[in-house]
C-alpha atoms as a PDB file:
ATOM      1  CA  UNK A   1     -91.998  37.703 -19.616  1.00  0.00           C
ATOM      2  CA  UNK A   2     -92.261  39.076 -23.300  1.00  0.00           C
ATOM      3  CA  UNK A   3     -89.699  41.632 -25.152  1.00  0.00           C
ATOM      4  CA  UNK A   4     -91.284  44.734 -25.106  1.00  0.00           C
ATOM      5  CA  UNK A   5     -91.630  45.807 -28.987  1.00  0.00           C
ATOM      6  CA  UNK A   6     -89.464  48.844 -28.185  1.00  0.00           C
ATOM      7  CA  UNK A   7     -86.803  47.122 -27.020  1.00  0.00           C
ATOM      8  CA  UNK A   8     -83.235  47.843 -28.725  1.00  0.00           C
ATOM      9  CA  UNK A   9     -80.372  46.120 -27.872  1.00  0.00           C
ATOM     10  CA  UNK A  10     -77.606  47.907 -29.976  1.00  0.00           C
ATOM     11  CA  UNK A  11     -75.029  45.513 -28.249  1.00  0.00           C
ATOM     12  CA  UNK A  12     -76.486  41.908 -29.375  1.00  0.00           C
ATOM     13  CA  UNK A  13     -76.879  43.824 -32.746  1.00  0.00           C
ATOM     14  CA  UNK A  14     -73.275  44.537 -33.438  1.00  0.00           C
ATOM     15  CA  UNK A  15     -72.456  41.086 -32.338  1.00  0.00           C
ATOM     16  CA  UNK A  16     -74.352  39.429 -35.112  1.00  0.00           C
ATOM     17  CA  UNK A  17     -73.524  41.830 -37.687  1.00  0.00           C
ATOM     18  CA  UNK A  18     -69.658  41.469 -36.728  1.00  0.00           C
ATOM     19  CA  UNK A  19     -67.713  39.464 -39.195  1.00  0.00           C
ATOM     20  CA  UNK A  20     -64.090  38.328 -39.826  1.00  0.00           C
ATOM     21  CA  UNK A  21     -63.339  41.113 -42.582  1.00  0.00           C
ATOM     22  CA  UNK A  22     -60.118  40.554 -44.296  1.00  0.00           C
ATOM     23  CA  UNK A  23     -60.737  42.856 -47.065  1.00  0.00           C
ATOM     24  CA  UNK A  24     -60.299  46.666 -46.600  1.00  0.00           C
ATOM     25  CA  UNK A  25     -60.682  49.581 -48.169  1.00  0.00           C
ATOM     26  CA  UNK A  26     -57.693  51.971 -48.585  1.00  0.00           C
ATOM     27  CA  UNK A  27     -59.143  54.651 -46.144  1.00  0.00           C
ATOM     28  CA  UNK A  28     -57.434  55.789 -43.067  1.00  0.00           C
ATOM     29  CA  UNK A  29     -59.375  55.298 -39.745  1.00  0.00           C
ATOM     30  CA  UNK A  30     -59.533  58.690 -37.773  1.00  0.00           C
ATOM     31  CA  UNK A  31     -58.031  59.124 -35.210  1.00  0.00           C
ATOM     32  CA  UNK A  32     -61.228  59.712 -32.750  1.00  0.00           C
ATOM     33  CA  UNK A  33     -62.327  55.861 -33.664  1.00  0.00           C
ATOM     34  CA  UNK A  34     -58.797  54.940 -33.324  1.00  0.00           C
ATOM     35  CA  UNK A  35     -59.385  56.612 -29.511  1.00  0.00           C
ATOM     36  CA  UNK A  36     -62.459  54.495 -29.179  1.00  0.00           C
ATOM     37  CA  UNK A  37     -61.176  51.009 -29.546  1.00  0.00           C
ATOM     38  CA  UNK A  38     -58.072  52.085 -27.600  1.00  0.00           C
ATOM     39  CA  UNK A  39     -60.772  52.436 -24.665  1.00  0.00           C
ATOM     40  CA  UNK A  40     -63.360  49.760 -25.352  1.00  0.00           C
ATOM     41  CA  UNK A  41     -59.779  48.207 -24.749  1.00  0.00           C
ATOM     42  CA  UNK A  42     -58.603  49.957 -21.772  1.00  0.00           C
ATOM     43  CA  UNK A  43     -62.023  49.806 -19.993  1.00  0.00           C
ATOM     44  CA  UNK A  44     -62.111  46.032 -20.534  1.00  0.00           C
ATOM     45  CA  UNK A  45     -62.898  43.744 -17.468  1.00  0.00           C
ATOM     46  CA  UNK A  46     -59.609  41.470 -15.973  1.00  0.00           C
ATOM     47  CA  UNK A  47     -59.009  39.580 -13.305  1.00  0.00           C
ATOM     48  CA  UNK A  48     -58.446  41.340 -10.027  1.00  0.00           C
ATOM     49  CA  UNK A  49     -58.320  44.688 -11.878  1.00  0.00           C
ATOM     50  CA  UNK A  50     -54.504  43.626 -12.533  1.00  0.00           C
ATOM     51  CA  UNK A  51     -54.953  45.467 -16.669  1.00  0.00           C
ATOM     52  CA  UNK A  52     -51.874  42.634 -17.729  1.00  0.00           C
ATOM     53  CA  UNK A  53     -52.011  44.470 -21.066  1.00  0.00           C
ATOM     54  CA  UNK A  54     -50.644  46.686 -23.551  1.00  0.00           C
ATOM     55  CA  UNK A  55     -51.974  47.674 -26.722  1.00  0.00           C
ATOM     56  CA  UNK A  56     -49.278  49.057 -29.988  1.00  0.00           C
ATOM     57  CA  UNK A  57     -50.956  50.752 -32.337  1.00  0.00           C
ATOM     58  CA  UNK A  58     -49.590  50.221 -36.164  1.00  0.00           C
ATOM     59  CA  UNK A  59     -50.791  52.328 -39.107  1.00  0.00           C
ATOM     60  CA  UNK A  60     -47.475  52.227 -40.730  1.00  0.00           C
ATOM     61  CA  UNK A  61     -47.681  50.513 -44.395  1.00  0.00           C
ATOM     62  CA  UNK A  62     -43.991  49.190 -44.040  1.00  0.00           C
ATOM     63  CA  UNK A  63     -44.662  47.730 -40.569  1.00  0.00           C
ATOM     64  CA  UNK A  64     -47.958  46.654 -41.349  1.00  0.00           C
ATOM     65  CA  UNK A  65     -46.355  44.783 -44.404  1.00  0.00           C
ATOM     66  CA  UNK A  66     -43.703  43.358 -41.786  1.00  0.00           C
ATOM     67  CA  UNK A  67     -46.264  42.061 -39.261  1.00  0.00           C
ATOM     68  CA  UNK A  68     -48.464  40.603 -42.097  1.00  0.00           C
ATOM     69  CA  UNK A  69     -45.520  37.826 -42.511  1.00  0.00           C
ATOM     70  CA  UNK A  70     -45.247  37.393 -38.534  1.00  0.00           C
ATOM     71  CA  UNK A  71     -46.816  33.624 -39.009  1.00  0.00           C
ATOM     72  CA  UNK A  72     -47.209  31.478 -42.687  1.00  0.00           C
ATOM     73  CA  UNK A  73     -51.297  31.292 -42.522  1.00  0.00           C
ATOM     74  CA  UNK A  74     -53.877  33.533 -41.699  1.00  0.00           C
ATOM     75  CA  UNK A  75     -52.010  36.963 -41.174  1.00  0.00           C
ATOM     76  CA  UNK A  76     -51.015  37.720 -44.914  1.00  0.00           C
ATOM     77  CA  UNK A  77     -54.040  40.331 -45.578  1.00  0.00           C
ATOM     78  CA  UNK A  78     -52.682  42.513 -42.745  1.00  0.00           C
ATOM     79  CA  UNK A  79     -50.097  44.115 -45.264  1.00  0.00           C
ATOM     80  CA  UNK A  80     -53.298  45.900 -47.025  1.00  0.00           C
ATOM     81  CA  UNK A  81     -55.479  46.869 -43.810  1.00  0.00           C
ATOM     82  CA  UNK A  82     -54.931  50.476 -43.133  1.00  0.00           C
ATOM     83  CA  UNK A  83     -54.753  49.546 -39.095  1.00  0.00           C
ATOM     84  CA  UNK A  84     -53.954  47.041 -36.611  1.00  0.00           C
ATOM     85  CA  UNK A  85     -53.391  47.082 -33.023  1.00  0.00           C
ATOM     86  CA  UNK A  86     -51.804  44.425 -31.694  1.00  0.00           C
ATOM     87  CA  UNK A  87     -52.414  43.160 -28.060  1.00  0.00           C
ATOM     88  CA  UNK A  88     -49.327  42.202 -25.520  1.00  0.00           C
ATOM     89  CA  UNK A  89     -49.716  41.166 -22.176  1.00  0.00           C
ATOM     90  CA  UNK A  90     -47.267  41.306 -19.164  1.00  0.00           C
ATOM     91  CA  UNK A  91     -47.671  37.890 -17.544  1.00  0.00           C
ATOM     92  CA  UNK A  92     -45.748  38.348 -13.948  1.00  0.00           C
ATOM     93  CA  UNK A  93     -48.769  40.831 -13.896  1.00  0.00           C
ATOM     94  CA  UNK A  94     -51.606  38.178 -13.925  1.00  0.00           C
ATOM     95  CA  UNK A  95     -51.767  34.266 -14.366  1.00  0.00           C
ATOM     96  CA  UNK A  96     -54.958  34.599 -16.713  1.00  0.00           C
ATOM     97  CA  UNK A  97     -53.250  37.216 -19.002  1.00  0.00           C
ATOM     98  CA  UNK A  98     -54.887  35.446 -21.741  1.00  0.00           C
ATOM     99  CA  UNK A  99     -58.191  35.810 -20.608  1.00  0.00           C
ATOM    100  CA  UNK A 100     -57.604  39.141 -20.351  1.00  0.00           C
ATOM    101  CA  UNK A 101     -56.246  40.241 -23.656  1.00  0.00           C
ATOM    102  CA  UNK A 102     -58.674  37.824 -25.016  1.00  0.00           C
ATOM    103  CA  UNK A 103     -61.542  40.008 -23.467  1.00  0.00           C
ATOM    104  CA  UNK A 104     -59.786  43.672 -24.484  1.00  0.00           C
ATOM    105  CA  UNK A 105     -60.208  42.317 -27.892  1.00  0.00           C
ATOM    106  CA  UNK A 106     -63.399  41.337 -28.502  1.00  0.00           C
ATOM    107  CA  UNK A 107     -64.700  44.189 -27.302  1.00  0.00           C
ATOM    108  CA  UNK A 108     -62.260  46.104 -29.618  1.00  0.00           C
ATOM    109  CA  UNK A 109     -63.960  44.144 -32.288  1.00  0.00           C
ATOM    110  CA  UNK A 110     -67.409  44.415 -30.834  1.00  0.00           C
ATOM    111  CA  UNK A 111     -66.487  48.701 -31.069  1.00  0.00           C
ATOM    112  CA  UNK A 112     -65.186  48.145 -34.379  1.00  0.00           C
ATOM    113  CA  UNK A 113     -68.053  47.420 -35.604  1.00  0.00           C
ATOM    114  CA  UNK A 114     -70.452  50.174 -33.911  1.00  0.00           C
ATOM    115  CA  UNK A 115     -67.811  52.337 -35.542  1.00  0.00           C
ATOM    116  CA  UNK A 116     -68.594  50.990 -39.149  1.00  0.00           C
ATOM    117  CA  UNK A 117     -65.109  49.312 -39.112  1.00  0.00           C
ATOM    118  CA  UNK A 118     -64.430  45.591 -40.234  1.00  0.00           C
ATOM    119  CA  UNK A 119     -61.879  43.662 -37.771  1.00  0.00           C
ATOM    120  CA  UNK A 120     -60.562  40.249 -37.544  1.00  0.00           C
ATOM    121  CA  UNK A 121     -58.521  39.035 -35.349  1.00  0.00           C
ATOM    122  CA  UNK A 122     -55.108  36.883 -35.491  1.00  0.00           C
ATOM    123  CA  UNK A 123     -53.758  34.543 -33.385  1.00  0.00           C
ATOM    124  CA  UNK A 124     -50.584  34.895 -32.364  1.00  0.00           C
ATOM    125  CA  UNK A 125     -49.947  33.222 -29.150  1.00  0.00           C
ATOM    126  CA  UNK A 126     -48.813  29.525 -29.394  1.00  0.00           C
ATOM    127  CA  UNK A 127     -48.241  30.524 -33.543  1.00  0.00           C
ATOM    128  CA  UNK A 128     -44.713  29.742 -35.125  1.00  0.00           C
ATOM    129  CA  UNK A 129     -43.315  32.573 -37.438  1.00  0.00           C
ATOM    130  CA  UNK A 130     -40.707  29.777 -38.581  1.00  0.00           C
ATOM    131  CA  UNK A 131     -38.993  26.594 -37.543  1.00  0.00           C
ATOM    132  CA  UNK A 132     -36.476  28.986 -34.946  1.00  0.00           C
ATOM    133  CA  UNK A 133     -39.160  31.477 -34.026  1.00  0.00           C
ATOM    134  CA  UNK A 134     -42.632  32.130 -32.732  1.00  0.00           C
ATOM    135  CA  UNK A 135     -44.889  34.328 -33.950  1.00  0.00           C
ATOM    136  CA  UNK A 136     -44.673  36.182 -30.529  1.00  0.00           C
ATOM    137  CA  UNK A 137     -41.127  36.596 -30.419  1.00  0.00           C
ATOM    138  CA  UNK A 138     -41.126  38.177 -34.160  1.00  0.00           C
ATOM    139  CA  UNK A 139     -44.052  40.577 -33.743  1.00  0.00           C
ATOM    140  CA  UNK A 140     -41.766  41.550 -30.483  1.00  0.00           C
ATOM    141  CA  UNK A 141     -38.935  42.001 -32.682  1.00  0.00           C
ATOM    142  CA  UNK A 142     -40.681  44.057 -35.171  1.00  0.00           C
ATOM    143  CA  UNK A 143     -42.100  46.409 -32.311  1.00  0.00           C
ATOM    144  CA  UNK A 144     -39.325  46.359 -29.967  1.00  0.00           C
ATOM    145  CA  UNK A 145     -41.720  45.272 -27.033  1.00  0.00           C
ATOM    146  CA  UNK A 146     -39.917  44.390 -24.013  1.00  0.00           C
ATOM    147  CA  UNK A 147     -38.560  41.099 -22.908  1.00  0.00           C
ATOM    148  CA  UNK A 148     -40.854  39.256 -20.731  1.00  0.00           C
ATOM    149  CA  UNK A 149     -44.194  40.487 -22.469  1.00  0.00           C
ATOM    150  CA  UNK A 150     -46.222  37.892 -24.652  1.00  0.00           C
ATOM    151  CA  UNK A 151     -48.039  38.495 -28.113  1.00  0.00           C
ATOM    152  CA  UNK A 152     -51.623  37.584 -27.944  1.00  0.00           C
ATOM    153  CA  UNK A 153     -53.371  38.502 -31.086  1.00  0.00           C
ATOM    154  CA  UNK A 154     -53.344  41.073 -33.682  1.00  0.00           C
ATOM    155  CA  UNK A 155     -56.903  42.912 -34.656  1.00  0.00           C
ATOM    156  CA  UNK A 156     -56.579  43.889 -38.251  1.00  0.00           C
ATOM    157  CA  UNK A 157     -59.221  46.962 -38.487  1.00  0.00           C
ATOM    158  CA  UNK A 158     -60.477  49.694 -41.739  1.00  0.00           C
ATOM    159  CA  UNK A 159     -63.014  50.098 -43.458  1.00  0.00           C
ATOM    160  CA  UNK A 160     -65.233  47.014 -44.835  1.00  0.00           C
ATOM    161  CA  UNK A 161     -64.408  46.597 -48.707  1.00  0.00           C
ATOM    162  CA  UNK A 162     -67.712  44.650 -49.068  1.00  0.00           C
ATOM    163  CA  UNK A 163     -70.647  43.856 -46.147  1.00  0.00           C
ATOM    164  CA  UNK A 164     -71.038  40.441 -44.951  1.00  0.00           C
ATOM    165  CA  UNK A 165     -74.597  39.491 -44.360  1.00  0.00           C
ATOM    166  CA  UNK A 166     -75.219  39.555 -40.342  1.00  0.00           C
ATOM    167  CA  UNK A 167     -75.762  35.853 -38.695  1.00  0.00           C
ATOM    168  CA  UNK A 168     -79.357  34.942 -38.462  1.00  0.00           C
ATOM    169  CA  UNK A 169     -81.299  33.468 -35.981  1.00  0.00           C
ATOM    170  CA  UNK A 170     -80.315  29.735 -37.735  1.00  0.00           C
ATOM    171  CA  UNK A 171     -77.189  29.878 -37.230  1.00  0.00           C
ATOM    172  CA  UNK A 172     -77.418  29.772 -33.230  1.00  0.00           C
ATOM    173  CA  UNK A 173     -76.939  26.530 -31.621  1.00  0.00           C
ATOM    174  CA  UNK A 174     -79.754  26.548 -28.678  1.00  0.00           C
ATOM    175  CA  UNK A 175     -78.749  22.938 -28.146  1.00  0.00           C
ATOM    176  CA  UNK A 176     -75.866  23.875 -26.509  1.00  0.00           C
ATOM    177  CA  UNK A 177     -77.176  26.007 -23.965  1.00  0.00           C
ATOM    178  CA  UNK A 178     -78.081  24.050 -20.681  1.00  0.00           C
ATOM    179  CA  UNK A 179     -80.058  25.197 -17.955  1.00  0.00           C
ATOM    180  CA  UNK A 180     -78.930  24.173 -14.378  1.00  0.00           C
ATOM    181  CA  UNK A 181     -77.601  20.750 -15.455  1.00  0.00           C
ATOM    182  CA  UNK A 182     -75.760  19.403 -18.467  1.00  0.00           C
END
């Protein structure tokens, strides 16, 4: 069957235009996008319905700063975004508590970017801060998060200081898509 020629799909479209941005602009995100993401998050599939996670929203520039040094690559440019929201999980409340955050922040990201807002996310989980101390157990620290909950990711989020050009069709891989056998 062929696309009709009307055919929008704003969905796929924000998932090619979505890049890593690590560059923002110094302008506050309001708080009615802020709102947004906090319920692309909270509507998110899981497993069983069991919602493992919790999301801490930081738009301090001294805690930002703080978090920004939680591991020694790849979270540095988080002391100059104007938000994050960082994504914790309680894991006595599901076994794929990964999966789950993983999901709540994509489609964060995938929202982000309806919204006009850069994101890029930050691995946290399985990330040292130092030679004594995960990245996890610092980003705890910093937020006072409970004992027992784990530190997925961070999503850095503002406003874009420069557009990326969206993926094109090239850069899909077709050859890895199999159809009812390897």
């Amino acid at each position: 069957m062929e696309k009709p020629a009307n055919l929008s799909n704003k969905v796929l479209q924000c998932i090619q235009k979505r890049r890593s941005c690590r560059k923002f602009t110094a302008q506050p995100v309001e708080d009615y996008k802020v709102e947004s993401l906090l319920k692309a998050a909270l509507w998110s599939p899981t497993s069983k319905n069991n919602r493992p996670w919790h999301f801490v929203v930081v738009d301090n520039p001294q805690l930002l700063g703080k978090l920004s040094e939680c591991k020694p690559h790849g979270s540095a440019f988080l002391a100059e975004a104007p938000l994050a929201i960082v994504v914790l999980a309680d894991p006595s409340k599901s076994d794929v508590w990964v999966e789950d955050c993983a999901i709540a922040a994509i489609l964060m990201q995938i929202t982000a970017e309806d919204l006009g807002l850069g994101s890029t996310w930050i691995q946290i989980r399985q990330r040292l801060h130092n030679e004594k101390e995960s990245a996890g157990e610092y980003v705890k620290n910093q937020l006072k998060a409970p004992a027992g909950f784990e530190v997925a990711s961070i999503i850095a989020l503002g406003y874009k200081e420069k557009e990326r050009a969206p993926y094109s069709e090239e850069y899909l891989l077709p050859e890895r898509v199999h159809r009812n056998k390897f």
